[in-house]
C-alpha atoms as a PDB file:
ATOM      1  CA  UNK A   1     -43.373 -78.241  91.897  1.00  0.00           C
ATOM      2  CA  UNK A   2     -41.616 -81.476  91.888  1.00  0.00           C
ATOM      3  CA  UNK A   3     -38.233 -79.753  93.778  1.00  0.00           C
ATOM      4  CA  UNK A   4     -41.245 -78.896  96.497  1.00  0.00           C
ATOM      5  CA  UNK A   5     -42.057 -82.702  97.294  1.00  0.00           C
ATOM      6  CA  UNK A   6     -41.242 -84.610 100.553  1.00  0.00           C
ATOM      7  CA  UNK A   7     -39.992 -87.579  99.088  1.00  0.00           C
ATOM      8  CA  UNK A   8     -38.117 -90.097 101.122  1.00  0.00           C
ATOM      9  CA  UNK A   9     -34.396 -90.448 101.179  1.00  0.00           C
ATOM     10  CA  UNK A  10     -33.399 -93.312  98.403  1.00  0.00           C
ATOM     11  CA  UNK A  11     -30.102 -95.286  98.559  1.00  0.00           C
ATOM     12  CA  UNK A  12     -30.021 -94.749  94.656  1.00  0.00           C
ATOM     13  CA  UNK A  13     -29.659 -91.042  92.885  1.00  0.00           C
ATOM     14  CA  UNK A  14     -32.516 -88.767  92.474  1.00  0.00           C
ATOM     15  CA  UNK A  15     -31.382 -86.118  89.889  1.00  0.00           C
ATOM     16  CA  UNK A  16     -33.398 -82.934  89.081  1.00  0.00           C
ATOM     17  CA  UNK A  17     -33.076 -81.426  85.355  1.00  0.00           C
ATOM     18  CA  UNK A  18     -31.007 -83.967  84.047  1.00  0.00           C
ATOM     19  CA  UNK A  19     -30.228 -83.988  80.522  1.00  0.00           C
ATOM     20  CA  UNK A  20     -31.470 -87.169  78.622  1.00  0.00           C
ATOM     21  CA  UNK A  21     -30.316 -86.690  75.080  1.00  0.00           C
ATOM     22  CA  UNK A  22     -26.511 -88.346  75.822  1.00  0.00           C
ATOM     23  CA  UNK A  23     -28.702 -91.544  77.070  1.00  0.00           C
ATOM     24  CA  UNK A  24     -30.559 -91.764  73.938  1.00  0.00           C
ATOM     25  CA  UNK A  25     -29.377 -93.430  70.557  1.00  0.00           C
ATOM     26  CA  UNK A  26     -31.063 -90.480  68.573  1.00  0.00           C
ATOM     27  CA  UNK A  27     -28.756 -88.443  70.781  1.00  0.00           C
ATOM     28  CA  UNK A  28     -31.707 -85.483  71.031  1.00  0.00           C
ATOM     29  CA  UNK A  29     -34.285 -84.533  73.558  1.00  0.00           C
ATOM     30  CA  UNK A  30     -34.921 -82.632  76.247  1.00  0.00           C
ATOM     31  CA  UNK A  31     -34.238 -83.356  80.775  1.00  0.00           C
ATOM     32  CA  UNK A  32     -35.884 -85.221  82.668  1.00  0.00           C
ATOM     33  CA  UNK A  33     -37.536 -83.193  85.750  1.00  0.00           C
ATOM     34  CA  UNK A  34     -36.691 -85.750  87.640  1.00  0.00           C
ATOM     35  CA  UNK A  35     -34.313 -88.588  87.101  1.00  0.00           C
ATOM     36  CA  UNK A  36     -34.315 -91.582  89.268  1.00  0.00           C
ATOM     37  CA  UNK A  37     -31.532 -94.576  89.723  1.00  0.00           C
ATOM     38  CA  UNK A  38     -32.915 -96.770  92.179  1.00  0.00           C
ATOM     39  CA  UNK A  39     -30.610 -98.962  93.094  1.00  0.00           C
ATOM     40  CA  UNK A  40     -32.597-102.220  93.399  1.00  0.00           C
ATOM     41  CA  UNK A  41     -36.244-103.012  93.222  1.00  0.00           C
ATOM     42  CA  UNK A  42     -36.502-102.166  97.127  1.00  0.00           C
ATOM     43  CA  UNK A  43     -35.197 -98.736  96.675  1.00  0.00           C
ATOM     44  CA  UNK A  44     -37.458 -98.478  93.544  1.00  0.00           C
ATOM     45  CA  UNK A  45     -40.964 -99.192  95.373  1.00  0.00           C
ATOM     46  CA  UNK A  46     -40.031 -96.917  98.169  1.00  0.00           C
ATOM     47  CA  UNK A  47     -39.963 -94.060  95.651  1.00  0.00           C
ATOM     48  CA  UNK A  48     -42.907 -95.493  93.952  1.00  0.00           C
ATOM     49  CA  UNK A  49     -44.871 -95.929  97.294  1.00  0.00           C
ATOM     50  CA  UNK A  50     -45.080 -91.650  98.234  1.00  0.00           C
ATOM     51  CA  UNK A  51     -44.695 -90.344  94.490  1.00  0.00           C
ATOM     52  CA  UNK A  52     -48.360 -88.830  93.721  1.00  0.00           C
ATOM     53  CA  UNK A  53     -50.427 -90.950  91.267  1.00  0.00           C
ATOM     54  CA  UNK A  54     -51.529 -87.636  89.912  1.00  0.00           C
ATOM     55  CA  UNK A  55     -47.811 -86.609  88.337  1.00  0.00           C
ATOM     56  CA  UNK A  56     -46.415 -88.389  85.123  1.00  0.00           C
ATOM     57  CA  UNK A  57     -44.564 -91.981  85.614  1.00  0.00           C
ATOM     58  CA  UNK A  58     -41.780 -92.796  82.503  1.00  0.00           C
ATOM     59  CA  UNK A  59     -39.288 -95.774  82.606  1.00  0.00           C
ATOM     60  CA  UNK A  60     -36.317 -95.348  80.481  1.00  0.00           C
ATOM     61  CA  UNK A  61     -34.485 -98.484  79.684  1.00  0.00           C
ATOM     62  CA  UNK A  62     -31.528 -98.269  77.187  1.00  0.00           C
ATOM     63  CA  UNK A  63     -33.584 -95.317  75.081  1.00  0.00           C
ATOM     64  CA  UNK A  64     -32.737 -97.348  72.168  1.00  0.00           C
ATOM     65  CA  UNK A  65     -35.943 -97.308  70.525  1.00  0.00           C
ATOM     66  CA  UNK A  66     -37.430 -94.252  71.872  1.00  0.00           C
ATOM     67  CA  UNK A  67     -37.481 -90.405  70.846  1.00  0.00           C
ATOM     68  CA  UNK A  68     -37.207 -88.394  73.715  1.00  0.00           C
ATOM     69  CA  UNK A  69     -39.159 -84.761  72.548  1.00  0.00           C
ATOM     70  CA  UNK A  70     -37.066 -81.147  72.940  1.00  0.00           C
ATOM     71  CA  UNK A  71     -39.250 -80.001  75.813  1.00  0.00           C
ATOM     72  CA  UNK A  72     -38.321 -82.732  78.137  1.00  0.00           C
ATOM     73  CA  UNK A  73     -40.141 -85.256  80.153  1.00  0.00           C
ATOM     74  CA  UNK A  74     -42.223 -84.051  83.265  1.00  0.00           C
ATOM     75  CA  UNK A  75     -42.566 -85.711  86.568  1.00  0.00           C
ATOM     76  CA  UNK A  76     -40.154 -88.633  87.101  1.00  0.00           C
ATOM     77  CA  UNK A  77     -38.184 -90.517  85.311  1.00  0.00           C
ATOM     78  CA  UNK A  78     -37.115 -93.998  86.585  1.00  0.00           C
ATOM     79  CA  UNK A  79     -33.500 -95.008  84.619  1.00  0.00           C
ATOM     80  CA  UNK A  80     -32.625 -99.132  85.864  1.00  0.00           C
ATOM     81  CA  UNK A  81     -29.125-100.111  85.740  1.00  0.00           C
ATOM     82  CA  UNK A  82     -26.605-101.736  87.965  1.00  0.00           C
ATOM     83  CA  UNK A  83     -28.826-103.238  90.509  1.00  0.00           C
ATOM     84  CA  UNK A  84     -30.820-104.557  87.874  1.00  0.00           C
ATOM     85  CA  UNK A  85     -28.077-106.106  85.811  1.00  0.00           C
ATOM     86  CA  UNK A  86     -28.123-109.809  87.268  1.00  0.00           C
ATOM     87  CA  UNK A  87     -28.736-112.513  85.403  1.00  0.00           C
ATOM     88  CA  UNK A  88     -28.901-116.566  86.821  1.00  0.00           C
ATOM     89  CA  UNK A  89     -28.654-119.454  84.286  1.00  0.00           C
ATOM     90  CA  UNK A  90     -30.741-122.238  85.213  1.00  0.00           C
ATOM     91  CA  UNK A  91     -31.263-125.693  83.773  1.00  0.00           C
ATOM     92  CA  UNK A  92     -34.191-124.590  81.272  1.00  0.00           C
ATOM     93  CA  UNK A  93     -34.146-121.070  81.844  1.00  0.00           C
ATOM     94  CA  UNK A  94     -32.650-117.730  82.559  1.00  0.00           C
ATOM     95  CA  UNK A  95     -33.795-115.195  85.011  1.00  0.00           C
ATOM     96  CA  UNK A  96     -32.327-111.551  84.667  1.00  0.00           C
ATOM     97  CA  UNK A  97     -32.952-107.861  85.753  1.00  0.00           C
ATOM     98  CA  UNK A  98     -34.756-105.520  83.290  1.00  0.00           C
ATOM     99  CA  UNK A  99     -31.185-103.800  83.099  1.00  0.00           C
ATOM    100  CA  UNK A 100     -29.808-106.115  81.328  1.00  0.00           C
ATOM    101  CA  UNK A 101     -28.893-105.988  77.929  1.00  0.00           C
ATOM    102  CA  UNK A 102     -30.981-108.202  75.355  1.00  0.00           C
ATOM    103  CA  UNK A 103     -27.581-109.444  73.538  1.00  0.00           C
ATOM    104  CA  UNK A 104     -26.169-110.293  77.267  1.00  0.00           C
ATOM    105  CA  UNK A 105     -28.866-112.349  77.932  1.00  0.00           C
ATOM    106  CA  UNK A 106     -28.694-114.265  74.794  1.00  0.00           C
ATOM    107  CA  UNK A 107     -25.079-115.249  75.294  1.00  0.00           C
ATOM    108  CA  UNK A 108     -25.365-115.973  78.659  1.00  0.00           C
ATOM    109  CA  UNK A 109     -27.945-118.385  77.169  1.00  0.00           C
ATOM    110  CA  UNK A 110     -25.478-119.668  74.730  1.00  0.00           C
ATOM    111  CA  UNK A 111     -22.478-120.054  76.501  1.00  0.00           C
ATOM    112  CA  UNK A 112     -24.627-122.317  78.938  1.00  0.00           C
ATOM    113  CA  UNK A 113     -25.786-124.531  75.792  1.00  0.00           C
ATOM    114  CA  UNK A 114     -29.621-123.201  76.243  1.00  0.00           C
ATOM    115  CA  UNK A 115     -31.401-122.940  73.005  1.00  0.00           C
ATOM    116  CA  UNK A 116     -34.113-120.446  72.062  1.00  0.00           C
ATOM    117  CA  UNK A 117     -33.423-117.086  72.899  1.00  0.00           C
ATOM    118  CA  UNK A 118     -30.711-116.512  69.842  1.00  0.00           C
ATOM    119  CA  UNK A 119     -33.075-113.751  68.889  1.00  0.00           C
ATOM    120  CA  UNK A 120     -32.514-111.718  71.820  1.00  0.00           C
ATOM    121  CA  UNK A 121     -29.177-110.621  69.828  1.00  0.00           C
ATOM    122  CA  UNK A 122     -30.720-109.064  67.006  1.00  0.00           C
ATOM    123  CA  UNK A 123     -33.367-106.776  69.382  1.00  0.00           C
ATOM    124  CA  UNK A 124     -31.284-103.224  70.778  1.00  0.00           C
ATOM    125  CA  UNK A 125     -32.003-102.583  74.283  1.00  0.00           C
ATOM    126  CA  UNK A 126     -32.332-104.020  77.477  1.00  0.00           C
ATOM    127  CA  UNK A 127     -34.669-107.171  78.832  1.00  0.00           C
ATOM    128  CA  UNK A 128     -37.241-104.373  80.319  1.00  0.00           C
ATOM    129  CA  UNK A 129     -38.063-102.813  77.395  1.00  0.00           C
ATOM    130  CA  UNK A 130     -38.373-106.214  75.321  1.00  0.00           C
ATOM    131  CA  UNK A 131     -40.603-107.490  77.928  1.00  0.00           C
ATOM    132  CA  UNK A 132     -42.651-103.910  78.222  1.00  0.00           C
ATOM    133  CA  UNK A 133     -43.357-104.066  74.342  1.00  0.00           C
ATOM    134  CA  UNK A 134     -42.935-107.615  73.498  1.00  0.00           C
ATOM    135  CA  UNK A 135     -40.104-107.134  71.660  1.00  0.00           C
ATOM    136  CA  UNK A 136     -39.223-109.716  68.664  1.00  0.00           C
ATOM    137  CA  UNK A 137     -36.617-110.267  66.131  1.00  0.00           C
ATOM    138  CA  UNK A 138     -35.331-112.942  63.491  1.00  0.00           C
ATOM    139  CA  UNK A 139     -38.412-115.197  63.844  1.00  0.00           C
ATOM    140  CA  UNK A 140     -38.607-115.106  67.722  1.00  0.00           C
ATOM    141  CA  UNK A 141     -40.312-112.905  70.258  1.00  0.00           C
ATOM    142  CA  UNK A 142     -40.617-112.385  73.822  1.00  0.00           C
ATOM    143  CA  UNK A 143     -44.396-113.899  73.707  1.00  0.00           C
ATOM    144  CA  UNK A 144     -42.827-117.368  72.756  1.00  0.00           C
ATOM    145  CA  UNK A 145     -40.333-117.880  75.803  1.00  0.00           C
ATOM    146  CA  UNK A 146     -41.463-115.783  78.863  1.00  0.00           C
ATOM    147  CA  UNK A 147     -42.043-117.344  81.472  1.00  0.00           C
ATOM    148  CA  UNK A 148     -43.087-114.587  83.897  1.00  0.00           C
ATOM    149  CA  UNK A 149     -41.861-110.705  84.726  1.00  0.00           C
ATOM    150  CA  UNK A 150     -41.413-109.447  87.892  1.00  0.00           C
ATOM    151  CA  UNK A 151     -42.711-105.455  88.462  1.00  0.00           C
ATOM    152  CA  UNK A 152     -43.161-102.920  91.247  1.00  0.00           C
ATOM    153  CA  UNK A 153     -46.182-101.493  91.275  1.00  0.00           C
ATOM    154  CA  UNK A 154     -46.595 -97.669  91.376  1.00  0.00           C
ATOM    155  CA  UNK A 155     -48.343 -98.488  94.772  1.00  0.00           C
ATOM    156  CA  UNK A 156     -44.254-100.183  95.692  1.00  0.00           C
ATOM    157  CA  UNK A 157     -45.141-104.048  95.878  1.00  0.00           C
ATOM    158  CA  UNK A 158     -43.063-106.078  94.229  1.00  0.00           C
ATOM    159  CA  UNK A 159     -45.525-108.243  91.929  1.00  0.00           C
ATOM    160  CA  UNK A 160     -44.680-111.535  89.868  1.00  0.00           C
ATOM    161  CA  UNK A 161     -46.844-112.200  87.115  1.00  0.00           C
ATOM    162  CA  UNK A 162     -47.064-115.121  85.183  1.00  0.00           C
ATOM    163  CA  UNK A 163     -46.725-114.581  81.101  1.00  0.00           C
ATOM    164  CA  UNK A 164     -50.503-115.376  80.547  1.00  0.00           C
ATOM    165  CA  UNK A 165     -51.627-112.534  82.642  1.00  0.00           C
ATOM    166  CA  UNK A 166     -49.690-110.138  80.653  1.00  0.00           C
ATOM    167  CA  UNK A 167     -51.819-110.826  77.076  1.00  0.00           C
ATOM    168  CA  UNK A 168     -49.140-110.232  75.296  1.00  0.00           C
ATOM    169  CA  UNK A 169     -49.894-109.428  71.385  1.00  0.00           C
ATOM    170  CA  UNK A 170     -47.266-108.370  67.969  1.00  0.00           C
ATOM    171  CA  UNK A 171     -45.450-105.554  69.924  1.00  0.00           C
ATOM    172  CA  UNK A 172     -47.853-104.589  72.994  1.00  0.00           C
ATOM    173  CA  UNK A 173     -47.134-105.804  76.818  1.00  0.00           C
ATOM    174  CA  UNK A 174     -50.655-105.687  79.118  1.00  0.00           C
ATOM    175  CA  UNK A 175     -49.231-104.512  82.426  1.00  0.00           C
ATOM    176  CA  UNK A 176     -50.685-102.720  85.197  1.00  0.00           C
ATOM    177  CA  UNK A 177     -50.750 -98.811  84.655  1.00  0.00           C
ATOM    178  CA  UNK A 178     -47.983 -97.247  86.345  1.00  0.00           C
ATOM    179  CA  UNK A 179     -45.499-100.541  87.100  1.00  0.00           C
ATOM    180  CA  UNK A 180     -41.611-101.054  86.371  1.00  0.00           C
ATOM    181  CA  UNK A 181     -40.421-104.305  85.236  1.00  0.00           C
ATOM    182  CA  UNK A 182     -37.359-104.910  87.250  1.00  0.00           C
ATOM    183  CA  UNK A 183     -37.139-108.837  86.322  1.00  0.00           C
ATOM    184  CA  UNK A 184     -37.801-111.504  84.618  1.00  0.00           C
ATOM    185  CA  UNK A 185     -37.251-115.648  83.611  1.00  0.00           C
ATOM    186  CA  UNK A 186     -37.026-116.587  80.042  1.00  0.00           C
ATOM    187  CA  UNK A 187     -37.110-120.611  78.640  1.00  0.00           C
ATOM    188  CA  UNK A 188     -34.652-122.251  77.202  1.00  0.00           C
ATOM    189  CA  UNK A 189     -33.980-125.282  76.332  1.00  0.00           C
ATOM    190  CA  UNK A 190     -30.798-127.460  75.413  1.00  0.00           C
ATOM    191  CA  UNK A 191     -28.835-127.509  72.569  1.00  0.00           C
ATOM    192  CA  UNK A 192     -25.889-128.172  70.343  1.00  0.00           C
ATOM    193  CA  UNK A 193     -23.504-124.986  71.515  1.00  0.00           C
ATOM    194  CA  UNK A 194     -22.001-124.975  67.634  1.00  0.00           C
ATOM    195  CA  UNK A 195     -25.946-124.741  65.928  1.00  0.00           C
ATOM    196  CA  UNK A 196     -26.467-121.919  68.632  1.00  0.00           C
ATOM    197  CA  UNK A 197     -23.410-119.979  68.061  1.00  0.00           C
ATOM    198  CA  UNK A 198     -23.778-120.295  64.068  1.00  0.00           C
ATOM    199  CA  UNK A 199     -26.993-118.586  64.671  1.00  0.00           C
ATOM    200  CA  UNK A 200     -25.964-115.948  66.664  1.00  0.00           C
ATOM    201  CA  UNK A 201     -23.324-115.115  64.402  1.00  0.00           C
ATOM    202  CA  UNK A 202     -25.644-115.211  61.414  1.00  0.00           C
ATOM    203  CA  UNK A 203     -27.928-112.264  63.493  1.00  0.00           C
ATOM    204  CA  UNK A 204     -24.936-110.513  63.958  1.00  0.00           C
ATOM    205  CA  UNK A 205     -24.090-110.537  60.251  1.00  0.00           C
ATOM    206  CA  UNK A 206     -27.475-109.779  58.689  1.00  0.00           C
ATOM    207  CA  UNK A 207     -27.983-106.837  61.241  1.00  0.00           C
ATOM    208  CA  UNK A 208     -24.616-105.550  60.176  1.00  0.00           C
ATOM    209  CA  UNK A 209     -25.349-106.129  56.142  1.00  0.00           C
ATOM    210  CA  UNK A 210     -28.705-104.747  56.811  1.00  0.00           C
ATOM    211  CA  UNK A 211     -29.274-102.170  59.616  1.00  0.00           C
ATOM    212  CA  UNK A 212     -27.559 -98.962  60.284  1.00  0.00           C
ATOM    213  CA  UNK A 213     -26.310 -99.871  63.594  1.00  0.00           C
ATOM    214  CA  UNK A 214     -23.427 -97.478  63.360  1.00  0.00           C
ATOM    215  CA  UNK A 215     -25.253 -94.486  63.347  1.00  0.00           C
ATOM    216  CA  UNK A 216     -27.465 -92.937  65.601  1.00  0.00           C
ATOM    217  CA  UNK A 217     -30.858 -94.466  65.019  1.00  0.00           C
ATOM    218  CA  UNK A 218     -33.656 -95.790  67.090  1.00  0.00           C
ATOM    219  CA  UNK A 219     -34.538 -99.097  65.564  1.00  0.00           C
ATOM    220  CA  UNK A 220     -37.130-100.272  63.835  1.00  0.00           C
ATOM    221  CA  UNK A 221     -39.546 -96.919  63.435  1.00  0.00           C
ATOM    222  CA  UNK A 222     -42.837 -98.389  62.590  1.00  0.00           C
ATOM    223  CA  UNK A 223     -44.713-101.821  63.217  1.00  0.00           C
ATOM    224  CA  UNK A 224     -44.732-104.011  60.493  1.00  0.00           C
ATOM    225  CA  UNK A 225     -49.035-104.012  59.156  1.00  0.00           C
ATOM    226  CA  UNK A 226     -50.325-107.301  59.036  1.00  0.00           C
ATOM    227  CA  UNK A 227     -48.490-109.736  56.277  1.00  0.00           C
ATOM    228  CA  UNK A 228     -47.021-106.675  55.023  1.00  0.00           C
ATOM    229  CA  UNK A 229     -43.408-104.696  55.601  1.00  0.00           C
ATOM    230  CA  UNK A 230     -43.184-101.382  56.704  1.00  0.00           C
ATOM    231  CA  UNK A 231     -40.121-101.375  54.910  1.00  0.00           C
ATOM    232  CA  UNK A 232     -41.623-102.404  51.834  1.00  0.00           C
ATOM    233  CA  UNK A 233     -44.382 -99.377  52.083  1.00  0.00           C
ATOM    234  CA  UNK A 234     -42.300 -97.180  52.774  1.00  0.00           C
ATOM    235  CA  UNK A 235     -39.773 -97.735  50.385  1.00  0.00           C
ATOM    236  CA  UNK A 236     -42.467 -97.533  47.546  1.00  0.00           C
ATOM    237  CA  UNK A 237     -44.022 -94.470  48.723  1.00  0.00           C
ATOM    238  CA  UNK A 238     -40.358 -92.670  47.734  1.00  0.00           C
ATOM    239  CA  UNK A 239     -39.275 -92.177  51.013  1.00  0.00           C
ATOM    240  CA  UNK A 240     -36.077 -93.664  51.150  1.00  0.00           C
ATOM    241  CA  UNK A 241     -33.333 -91.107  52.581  1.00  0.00           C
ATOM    242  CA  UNK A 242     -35.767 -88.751  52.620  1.00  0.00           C
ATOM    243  CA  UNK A 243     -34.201 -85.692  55.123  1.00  0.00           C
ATOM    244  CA  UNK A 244     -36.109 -83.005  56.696  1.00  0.00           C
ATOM    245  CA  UNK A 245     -33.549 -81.032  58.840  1.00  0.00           C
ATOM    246  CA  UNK A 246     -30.840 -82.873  60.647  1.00  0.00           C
ATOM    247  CA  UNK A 247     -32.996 -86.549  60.421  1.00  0.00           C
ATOM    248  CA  UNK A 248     -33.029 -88.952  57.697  1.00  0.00           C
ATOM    249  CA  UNK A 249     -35.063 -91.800  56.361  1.00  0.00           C
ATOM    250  CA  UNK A 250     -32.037 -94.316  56.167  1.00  0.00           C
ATOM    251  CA  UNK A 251     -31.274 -95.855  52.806  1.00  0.00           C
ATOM    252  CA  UNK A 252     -29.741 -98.674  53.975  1.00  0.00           C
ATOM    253  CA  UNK A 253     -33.219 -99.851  55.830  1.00  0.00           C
ATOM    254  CA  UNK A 254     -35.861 -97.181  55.420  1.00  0.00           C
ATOM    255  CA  UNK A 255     -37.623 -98.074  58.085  1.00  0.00           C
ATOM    256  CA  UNK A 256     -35.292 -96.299  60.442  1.00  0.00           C
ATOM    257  CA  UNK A 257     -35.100 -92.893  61.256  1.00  0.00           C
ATOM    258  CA  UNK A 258     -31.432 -91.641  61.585  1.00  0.00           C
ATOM    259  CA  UNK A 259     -30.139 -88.140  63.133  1.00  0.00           C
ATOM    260  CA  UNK A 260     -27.654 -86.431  60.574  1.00  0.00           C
ATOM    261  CA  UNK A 261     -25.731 -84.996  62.876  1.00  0.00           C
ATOM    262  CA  UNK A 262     -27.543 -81.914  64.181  1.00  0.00           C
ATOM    263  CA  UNK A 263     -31.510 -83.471  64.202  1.00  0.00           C
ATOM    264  CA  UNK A 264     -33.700 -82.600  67.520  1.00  0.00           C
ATOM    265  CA  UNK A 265     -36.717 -84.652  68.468  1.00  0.00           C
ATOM    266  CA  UNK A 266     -39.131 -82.829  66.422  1.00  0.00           C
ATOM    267  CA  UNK A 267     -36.977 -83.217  63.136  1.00  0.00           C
ATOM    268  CA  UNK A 268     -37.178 -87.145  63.663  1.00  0.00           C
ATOM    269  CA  UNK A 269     -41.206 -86.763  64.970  1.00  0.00           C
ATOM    270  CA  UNK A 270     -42.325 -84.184  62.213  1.00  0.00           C
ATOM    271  CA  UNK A 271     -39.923 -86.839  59.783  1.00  0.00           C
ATOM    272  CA  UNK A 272     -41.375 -89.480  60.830  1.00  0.00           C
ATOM    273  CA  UNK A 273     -45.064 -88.171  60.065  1.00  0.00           C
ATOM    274  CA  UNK A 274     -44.401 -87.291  56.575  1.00  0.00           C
ATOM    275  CA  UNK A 275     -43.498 -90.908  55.983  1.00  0.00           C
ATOM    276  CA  UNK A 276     -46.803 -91.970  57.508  1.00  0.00           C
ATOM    277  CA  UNK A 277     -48.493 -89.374  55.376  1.00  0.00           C
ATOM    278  CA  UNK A 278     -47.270 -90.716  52.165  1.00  0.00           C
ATOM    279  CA  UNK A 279     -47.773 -94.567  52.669  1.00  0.00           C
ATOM    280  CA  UNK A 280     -51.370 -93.565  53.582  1.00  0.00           C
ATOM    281  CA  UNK A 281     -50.877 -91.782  50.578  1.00  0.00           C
ATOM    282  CA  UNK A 282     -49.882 -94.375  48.275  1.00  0.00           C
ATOM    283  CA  UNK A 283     -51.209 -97.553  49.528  1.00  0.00           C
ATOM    284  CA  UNK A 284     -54.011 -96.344  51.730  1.00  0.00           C
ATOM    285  CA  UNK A 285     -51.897 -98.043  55.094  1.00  0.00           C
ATOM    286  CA  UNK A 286     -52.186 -96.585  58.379  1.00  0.00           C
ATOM    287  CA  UNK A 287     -48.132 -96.916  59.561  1.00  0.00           C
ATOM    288  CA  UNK A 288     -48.343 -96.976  63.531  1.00  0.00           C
ATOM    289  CA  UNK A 289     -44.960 -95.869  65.253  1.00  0.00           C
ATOM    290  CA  UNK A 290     -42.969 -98.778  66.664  1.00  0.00           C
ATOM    291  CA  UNK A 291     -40.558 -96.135  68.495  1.00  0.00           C
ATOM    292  CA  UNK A 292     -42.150 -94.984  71.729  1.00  0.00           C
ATOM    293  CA  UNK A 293     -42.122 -91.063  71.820  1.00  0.00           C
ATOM    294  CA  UNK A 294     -42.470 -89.570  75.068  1.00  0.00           C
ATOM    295  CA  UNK A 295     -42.299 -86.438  76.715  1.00  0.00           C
ATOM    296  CA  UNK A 296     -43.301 -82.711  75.476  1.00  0.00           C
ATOM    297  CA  UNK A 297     -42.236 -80.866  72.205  1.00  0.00           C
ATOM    298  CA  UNK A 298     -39.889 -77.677  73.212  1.00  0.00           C
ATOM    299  CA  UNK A 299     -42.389 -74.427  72.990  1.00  0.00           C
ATOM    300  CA  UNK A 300     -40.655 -71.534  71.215  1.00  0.00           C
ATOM    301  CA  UNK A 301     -41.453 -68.134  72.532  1.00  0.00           C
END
């Protein structure tokens, strides 16, 4: 039992049975067994130096593009936040904590005349998660301007890796098993502040004419095959708003999932499937989830 464990005393809060669900855009999902704010990268890989390599690791950034499943998530889960949050403009560059929202670091960008990470605006979530999955949006992606990430190792050393080491590919990170980005520096280069802020602005307006970022959604839900559009496959497979319970295939953008209202995990999950089911269906393409889905499904007696 994880209550049973001599861990060491942390400066940040360890919390047993905490609920996840109100940290989640979907809103659903289960506790964590064990939820863990560090509250810097030191605290973090003192934690991560005596928790057993044997019992389940899960990072939680913003849970913006993540379903977190009814039964909960085992072992520990690591939340970042303030003492992550920094972020230090440089001359062709910015460096900032995996905390820190992907929107926050593109205007800190912008309002320092650095060109090149506009897209950051258009991705939900937080600089940790866009490293961890190599998040893109709007033409750009994290491949194109990292310059290197920062981790701590589930052994606790704090590890800087350069971008090249990380092989990143369309929406997968390489980094070692069990690590926590808690960092990293992103290029930049200057620019006309009026060209940036135009494009920022037109982000902001196609997500809004486009996505339903009012509602409680997850983001994209599945990676875009190659030189096709989810989207696209979806939509002519007949799934748009599609409901099974309290979750929806949106009809504004059908490839997001959204909860109704009154959705759990397994409504989006099980939802989710069916769409997969019927693109393979109808155009013989394998869909492969986008949205990260962790944890264990809720066992009914």
């Amino acid at each position: 039992m994880i209550v049973a464990l001599d861990l060491p005393a942390t400066r940040g809060r360890l919390l047993p049975g905490a609920p996840l669900a109100p940290q989640s855009w979907f809103r659903v999902g289960g506790a964590a067994e064990l939820l863990f704010r560090p509250a810097d990268p030191e605290d973090l890989a003192h934690l991560l130096e005596s928790w057993p390599s044997e019992l389940p690791l899960t990072v939680l950034g913003a849970a913006s593009n993540v379903i977190i499943r009814d039964g909960g998530v085992p072992g520990l889960v690591v939340r970042l936040a303030r003492g992550f949050a920094e972020v230090v403009v440089e001359a062709d560059g910015v460096i900032a904590g995996a905390a820190v929202l992907d929107v926050t670091l593109a205007e800190y960008a912008a309002a320092a005349g650095l060109a090149g990470l506009e897209f950051m605006s258009g991705i939900p979530g937080t600089v940790g998660g866009a490293v961890a999955m190599n998040a893109g949006a709007y033409g750009g992606d994290v491949s194109h301007v990292l310059d290197w990430v920062e981790i701590v190792t589930g052994d606790g050393d704090l590890v800087r890796l350069p971008a090249k080491a990380l092989h990143l590919a369309y929406r997968h990170t390489h980094l070692p098993a069990r690590s926590v980005v808690v960092g990293a520096r992103f290029r930049a280069q200057p620019g006309d502040a009026g060209a940036i802020a135009e494009r920022m602005a037109q982000i902001r307006i196609s997500r809004e004419a486009t996505q339903p970022i009012r509602s409680r959604t997850g983001g994209s839900t599945f990676q875009n095959p190659p030189d096709m559009k989810a989207w696209e496959l979806i939509d002519a497979a007949g799934c748009r708003g599609m409901t099974l319970g309290g979750a929806q295939v949106s009809e504004k953008h059908c490839n997001f999932l959204l909860n109704l209202g009154e959705a759990t995990a397994a409504d989006l999950e099980s939802l989710g499937e069916e769409v997969r089911r019927r693109v393979r269906e109808t155009s013989g393409v394998t869909l492969e989830w986008e949205i990260k889905r962790i944890g264990k499904p809720q066992v009914t007696p």
